[in-house]
N, C-alpha and C. Protein backbone atom coordinates (compact mmCIF):
# COMPACT_ATOMS: atom_id res chain seq x y z
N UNK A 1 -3.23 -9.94 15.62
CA UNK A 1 -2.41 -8.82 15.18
C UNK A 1 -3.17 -7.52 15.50
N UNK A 2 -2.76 -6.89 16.11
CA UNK A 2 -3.06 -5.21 16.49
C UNK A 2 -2.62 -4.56 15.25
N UNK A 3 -4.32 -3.44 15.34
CA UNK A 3 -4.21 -2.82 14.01
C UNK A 3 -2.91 -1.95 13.38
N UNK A 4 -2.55 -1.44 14.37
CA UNK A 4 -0.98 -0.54 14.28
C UNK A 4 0.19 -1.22 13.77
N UNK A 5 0.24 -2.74 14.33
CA UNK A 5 0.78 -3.72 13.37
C UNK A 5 0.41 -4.04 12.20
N UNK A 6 -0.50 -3.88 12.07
CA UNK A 6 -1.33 -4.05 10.94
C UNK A 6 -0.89 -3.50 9.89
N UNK A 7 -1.51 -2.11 9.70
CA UNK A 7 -1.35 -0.86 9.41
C UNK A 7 0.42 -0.59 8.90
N UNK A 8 1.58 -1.17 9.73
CA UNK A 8 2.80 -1.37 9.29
C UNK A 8 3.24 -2.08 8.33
N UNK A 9 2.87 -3.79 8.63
CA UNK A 9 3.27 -4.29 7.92
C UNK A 9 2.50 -4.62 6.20
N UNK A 10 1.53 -3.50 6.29
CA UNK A 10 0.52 -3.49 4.97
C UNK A 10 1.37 -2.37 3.98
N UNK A 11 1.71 -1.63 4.99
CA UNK A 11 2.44 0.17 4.83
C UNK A 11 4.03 -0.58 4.01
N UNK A 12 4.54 -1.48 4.80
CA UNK A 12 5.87 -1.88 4.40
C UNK A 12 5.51 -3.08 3.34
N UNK A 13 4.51 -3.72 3.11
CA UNK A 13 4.63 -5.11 1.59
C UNK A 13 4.56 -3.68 0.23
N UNK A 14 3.56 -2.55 0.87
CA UNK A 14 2.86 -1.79 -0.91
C UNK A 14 4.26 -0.91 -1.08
N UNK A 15 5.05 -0.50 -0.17
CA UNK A 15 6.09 -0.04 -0.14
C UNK A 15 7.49 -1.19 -0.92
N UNK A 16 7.82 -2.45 -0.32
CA UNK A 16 8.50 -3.51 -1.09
C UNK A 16 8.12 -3.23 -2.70
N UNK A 17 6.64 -3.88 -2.99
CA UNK A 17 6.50 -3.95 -4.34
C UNK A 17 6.86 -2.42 -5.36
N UNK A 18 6.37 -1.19 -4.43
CA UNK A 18 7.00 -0.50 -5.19
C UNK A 18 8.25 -0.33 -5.62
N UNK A 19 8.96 -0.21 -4.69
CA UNK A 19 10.63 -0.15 -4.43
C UNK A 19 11.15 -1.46 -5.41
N UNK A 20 10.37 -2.41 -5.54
CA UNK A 20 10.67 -3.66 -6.90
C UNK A 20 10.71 -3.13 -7.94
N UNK A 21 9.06 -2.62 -7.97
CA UNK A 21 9.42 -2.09 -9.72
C UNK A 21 9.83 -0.54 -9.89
N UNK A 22 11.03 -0.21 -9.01
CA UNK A 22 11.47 0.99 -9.27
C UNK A 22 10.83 2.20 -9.52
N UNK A 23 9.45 2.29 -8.90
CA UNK A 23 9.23 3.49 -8.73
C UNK A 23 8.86 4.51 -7.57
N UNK A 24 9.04 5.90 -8.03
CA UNK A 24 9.48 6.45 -7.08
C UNK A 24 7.75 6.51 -6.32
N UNK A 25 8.11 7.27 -4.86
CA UNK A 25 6.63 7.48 -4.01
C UNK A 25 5.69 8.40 -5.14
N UNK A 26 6.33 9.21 -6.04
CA UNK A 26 6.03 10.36 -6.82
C UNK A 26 5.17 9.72 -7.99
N UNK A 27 5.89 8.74 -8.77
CA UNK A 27 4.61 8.21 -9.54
C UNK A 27 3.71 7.25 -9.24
N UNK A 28 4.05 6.74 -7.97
CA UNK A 28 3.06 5.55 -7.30
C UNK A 28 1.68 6.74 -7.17
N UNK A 29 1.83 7.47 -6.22
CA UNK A 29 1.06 8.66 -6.05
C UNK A 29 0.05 9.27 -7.71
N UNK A 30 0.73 9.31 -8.42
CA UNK A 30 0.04 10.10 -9.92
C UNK A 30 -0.10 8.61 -10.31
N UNK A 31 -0.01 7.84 -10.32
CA UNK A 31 -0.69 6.12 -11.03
C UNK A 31 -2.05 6.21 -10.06
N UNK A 32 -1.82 6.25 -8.87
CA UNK A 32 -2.76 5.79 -8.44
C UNK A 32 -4.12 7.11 -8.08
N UNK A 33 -3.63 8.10 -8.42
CA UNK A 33 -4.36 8.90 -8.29
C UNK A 33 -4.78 9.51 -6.80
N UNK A 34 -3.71 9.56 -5.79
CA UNK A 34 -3.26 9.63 -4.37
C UNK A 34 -2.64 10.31 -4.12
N UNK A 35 -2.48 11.56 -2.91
CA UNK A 35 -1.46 12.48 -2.83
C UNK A 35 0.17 11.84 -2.46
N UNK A 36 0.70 12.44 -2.60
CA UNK A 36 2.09 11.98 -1.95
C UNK A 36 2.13 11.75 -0.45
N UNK A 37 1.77 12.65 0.23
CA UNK A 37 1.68 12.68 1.37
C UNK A 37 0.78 11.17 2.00
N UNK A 38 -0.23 11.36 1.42
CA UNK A 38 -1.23 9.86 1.38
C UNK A 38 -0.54 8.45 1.24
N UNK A 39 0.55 8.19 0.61
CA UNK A 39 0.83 7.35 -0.01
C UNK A 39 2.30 6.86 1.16
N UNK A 40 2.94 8.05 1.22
CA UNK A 40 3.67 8.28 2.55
C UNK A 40 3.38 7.60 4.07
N UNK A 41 2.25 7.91 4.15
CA UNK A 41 1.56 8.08 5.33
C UNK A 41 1.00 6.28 5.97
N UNK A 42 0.62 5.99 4.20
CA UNK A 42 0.44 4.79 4.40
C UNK A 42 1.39 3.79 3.90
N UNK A 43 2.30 3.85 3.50
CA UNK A 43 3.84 3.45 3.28
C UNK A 43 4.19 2.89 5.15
N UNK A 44 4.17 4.18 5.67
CA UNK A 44 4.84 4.29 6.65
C UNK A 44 3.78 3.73 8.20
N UNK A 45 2.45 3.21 7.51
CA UNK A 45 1.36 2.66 8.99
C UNK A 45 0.87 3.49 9.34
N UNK A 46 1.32 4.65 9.26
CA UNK A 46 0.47 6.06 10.03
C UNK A 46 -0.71 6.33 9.86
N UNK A 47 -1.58 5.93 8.31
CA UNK A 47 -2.79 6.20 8.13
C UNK A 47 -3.39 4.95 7.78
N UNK A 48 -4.94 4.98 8.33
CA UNK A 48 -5.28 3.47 7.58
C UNK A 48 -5.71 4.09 6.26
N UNK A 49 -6.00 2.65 5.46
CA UNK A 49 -6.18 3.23 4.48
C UNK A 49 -7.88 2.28 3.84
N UNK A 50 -8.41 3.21 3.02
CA UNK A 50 -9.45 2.39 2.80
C UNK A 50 -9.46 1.52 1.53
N UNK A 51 -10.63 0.17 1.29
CA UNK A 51 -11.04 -0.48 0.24
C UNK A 51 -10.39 0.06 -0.75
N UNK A 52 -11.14 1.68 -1.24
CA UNK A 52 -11.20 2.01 -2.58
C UNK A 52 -9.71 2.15 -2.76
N UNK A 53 -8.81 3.00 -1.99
CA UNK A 53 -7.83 3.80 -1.91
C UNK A 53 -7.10 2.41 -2.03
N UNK A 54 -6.80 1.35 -1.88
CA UNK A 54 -6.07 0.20 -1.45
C UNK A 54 -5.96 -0.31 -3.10
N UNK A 55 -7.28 -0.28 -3.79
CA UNK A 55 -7.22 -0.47 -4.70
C UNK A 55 -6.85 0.28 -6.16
N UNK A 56 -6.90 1.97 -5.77
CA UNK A 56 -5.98 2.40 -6.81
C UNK A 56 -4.73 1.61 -6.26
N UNK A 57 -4.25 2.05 -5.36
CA UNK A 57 -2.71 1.73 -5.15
C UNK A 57 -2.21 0.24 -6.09
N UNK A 58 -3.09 -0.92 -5.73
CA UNK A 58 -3.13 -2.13 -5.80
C UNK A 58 -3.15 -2.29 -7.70
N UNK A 59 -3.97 -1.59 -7.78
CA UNK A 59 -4.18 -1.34 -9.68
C UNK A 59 -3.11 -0.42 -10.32
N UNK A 60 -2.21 0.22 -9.58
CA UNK A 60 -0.94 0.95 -9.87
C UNK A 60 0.15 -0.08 -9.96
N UNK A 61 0.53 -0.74 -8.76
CA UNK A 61 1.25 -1.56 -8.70
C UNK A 61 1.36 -2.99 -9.14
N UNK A 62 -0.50 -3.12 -10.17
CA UNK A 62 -0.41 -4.39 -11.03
C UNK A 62 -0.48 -5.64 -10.19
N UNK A 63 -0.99 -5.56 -8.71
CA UNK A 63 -0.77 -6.13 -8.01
C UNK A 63 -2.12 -7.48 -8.34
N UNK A 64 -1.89 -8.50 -7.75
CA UNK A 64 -2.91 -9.34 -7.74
C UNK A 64 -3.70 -9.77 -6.05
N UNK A 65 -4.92 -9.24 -5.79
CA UNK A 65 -4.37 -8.46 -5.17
C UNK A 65 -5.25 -9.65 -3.88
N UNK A 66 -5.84 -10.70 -4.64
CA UNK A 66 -5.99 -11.68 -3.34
C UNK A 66 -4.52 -12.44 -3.27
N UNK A 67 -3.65 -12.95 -4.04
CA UNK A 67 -2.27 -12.99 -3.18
C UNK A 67 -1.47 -12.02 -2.37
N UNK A 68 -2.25 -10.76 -2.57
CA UNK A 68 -1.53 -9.81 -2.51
C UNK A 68 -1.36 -10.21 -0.41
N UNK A 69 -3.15 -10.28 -0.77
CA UNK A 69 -3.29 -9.76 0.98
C UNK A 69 -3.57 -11.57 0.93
N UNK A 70 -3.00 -12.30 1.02
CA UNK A 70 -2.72 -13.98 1.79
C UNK A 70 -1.95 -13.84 2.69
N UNK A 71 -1.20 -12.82 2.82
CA UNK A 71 -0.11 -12.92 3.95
C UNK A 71 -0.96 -12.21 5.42
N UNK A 72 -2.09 -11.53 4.75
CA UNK A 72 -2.79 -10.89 6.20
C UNK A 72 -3.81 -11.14 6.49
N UNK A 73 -3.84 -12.17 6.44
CA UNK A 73 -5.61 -13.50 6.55
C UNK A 73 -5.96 -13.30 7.91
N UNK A 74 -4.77 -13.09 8.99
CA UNK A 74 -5.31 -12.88 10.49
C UNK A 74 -5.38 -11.79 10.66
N UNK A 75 -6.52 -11.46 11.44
CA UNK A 75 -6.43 -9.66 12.12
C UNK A 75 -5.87 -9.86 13.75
């Protein structure tokens, strides 16, 4: 998998789970302590994103977060 793929389909699962539990990009962003734009950016593949940053998001969304990433075991 090429990182740009990558980078998408990571951008589109943290995006799903939000859009599950109904919230908007606006409080994903203030939960996780992330700009909007940031959160956007990596919603959408455009930015990578790092460890730490993966893990507010991941601790916003209550996520668990080695099932989280089972689906992206290959690079």
């Amino acid at each position: 998998m090429l990182k740009d793929e990558f980078l998408k389909e990571l951008g589109f699962a943290i995006k799903m789970k939000r859009m599950r539990q109904k919230l908007s990009q606006e409080k994903l962003a203030e939960l996780s302590d992330c700009s909007l734009s940031y959160i956007g950016f990596v919603e959408r593949g455009e930015k990578s994103i790092s460890l730490y940053n993966f893990l507010k998001i991941a601790s916003a969304l209550e996520l668990d977060t080695g099932e989280f990433l089972k689906e992206f075991t290959t690079p």
